[in-house]
N, C-alpha and C. Protein backbone atom coordinates (compact mmCIF):
# COMPACT_ATOMS: atom_id res chain seq x y z
N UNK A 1 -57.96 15.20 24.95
CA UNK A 1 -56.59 15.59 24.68
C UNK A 1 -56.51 16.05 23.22
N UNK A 2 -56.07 17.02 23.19
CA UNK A 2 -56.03 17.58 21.46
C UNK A 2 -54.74 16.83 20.84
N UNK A 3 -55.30 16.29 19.85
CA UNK A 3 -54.16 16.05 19.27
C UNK A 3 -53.05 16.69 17.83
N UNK A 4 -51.64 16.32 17.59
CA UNK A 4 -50.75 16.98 17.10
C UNK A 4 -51.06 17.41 15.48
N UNK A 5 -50.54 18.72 15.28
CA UNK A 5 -51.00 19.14 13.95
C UNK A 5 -50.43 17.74 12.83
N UNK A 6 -51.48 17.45 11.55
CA UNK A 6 -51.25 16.68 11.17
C UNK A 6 -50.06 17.22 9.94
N UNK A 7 -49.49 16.35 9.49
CA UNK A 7 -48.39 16.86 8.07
C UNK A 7 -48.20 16.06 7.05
N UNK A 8 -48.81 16.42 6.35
CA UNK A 8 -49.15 15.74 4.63
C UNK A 8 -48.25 16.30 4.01
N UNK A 9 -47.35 15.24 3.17
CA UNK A 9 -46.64 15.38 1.92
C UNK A 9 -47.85 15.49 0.74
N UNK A 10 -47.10 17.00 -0.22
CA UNK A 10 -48.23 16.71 -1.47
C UNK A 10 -46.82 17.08 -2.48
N UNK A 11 -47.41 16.52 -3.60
CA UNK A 11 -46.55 16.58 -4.72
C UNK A 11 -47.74 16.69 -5.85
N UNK A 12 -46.88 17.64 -6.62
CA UNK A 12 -48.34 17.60 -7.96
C UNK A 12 -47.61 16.29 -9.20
N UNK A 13 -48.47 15.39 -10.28
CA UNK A 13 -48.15 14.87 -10.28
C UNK A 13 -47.88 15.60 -11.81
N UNK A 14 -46.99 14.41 -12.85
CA UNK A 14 -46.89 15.66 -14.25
C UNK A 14 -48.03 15.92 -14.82
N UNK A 15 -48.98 15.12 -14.80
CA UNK A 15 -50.44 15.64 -15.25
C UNK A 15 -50.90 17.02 -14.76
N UNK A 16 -50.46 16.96 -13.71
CA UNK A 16 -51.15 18.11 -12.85
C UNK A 16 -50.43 19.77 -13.45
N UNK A 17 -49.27 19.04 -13.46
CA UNK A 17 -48.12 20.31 -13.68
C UNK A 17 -48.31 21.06 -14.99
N UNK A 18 -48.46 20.05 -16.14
CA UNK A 18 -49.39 20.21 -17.24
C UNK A 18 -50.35 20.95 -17.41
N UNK A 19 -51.33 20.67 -16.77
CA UNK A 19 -52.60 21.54 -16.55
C UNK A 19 -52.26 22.83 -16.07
N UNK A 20 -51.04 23.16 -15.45
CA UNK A 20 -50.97 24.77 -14.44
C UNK A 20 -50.58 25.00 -15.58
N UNK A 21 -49.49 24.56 -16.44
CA UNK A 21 -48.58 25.17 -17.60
C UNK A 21 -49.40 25.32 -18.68
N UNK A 22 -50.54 24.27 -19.01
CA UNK A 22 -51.33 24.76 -20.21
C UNK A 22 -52.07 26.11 -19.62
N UNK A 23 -52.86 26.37 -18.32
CA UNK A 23 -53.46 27.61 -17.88
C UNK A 23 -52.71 28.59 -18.06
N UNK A 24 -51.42 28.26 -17.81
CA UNK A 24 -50.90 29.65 -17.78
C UNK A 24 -50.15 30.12 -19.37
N UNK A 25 -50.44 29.01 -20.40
CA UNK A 25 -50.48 29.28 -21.44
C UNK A 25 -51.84 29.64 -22.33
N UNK A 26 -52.76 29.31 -21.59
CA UNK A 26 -54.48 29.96 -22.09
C UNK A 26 -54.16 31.53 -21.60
N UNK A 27 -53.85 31.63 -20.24
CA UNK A 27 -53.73 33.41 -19.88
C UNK A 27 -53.16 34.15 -20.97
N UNK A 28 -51.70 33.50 -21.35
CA UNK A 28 -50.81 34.55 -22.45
C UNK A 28 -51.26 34.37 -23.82
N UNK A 29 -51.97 33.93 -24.11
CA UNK A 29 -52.89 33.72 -25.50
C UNK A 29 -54.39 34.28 -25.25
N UNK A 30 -54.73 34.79 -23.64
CA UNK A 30 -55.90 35.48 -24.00
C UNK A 30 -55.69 36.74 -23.91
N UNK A 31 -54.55 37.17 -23.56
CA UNK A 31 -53.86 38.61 -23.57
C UNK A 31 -53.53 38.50 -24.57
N UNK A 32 -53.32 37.91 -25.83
CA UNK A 32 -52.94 38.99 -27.17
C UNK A 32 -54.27 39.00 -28.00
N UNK A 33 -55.58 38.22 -27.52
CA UNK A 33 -56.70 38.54 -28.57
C UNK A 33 -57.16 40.33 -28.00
N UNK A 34 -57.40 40.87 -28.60
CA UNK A 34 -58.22 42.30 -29.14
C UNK A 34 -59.78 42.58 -27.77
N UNK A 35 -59.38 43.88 -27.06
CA UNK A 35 -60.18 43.43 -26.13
C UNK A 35 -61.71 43.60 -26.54
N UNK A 36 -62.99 42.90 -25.87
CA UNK A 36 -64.17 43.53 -26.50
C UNK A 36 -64.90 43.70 -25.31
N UNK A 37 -64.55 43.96 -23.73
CA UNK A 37 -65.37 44.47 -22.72
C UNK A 37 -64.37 44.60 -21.80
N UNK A 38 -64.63 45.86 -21.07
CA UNK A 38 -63.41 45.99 -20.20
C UNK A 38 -63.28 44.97 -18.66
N UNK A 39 -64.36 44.45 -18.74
CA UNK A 39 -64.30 43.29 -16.95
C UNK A 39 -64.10 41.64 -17.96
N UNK A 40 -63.11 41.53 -19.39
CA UNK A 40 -63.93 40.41 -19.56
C UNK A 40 -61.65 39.61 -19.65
N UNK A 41 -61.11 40.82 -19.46
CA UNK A 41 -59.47 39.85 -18.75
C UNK A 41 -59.56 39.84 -17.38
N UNK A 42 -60.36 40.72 -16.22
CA UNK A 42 -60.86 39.93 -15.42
C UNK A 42 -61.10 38.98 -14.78
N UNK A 43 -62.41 38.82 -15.34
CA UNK A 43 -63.35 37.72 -15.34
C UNK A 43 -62.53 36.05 -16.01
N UNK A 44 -61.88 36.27 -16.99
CA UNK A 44 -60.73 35.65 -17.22
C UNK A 44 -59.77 34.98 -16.18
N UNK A 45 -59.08 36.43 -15.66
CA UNK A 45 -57.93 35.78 -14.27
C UNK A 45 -58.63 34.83 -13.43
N UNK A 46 -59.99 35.39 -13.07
CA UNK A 46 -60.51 35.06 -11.85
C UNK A 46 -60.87 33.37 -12.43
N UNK A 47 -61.18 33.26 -13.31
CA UNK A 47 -61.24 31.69 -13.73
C UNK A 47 -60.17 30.84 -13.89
N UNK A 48 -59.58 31.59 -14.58
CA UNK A 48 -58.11 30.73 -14.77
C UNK A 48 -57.31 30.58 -12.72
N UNK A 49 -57.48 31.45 -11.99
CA UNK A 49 -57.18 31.16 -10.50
C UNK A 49 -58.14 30.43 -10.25
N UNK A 50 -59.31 30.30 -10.55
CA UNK A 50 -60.30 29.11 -10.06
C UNK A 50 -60.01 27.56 -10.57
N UNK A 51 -59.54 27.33 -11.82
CA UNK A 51 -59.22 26.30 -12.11
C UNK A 51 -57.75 26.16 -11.77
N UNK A 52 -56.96 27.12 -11.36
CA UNK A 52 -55.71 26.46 -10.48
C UNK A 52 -55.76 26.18 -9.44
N UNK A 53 -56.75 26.82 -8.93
CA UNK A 53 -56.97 26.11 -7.66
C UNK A 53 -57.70 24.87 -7.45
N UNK A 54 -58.24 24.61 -8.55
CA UNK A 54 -58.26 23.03 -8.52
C UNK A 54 -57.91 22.40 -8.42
N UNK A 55 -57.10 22.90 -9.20
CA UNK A 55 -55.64 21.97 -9.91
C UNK A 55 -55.15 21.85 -8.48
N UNK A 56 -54.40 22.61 -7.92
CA UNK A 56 -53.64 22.88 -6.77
C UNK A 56 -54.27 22.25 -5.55
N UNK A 57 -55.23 22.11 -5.56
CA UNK A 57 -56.03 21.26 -4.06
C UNK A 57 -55.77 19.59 -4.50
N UNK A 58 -55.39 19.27 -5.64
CA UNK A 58 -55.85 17.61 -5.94
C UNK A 58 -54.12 16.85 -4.69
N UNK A 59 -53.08 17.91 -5.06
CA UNK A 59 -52.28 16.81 -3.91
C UNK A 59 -53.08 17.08 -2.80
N UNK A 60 -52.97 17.83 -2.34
CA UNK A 60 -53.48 17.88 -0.73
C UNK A 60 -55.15 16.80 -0.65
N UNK A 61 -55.68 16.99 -0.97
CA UNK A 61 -57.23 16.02 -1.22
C UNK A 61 -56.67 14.53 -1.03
N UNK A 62 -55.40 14.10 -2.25
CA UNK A 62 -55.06 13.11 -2.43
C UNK A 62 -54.07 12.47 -0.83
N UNK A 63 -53.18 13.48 -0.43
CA UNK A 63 -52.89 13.27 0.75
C UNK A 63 -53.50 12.82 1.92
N UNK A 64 -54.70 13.58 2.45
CA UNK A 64 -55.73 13.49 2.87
C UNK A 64 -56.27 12.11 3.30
N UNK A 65 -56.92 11.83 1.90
CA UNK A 65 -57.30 10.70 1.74
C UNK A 65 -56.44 9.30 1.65
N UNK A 66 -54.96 9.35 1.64
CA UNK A 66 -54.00 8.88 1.92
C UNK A 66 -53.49 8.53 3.54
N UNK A 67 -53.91 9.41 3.93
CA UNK A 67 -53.56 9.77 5.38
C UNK A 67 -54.27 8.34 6.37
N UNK A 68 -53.80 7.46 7.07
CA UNK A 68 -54.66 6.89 8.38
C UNK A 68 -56.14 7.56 8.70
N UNK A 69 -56.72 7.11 9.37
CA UNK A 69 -58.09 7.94 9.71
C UNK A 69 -57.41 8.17 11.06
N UNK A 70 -56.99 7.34 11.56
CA UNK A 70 -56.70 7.95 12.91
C UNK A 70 -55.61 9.11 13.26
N UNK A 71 -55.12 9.20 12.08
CA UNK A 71 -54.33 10.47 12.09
C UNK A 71 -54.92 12.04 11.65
N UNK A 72 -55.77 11.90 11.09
CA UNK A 72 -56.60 13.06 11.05
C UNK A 72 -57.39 13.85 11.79
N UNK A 73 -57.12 14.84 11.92
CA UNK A 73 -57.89 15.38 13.07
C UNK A 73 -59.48 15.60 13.38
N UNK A 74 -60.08 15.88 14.78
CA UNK A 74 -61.47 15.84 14.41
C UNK A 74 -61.70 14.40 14.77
C-alpha cells in the first residue's frame, strides 16, 4: 500500500537567516570591487547559490530527521 505524501514544517532559524543576509551582503560588496576576469562574478553567483543552498536545506534535513521513522517514506 503506498503510503501518504509526507509534510514537514521547516523554519530557518535566526542563525540561518543571518547567514542568507550576510551572503547576500558578500554578493553586493563583490559587485563594487574592480573586475579582473570576465567568468570570475560568475563563478561568484554560482557559489554564493551553492552556499545558500546549504543554508536553505538545513530546515528541511532538520525536519526530516525530526520526523517519526515511520512516517517517512520508503
Amino acid at each position: 500500500m503506498a503510503k501518504a505524501d509526507l509534510q514537514l514544517t521547516v523554519t530557518l532559524t535566526a542563525q540561518e537567516q543571518a547567514v542568507i543576509e550576510l551572503l547576500a551582503e558578500a554578493w553586493n560588496a563583490y559587485l563594487k570591487l574592480p573586475e579582473q576576469h570576465p567568468m570570475h562574478r560568475q563563478e561568484f553567483a554560482h557559489s554564493i547559490h551553492e552556499a545558500q543552498r546549504l543554508v536553505l536545506s538545513r530546515p528541511v534535513t532538520r525536519a526530516w530527521n525530526d520526523a517519526r521513522p515511520a512516517d517517512r517514506p520508503g
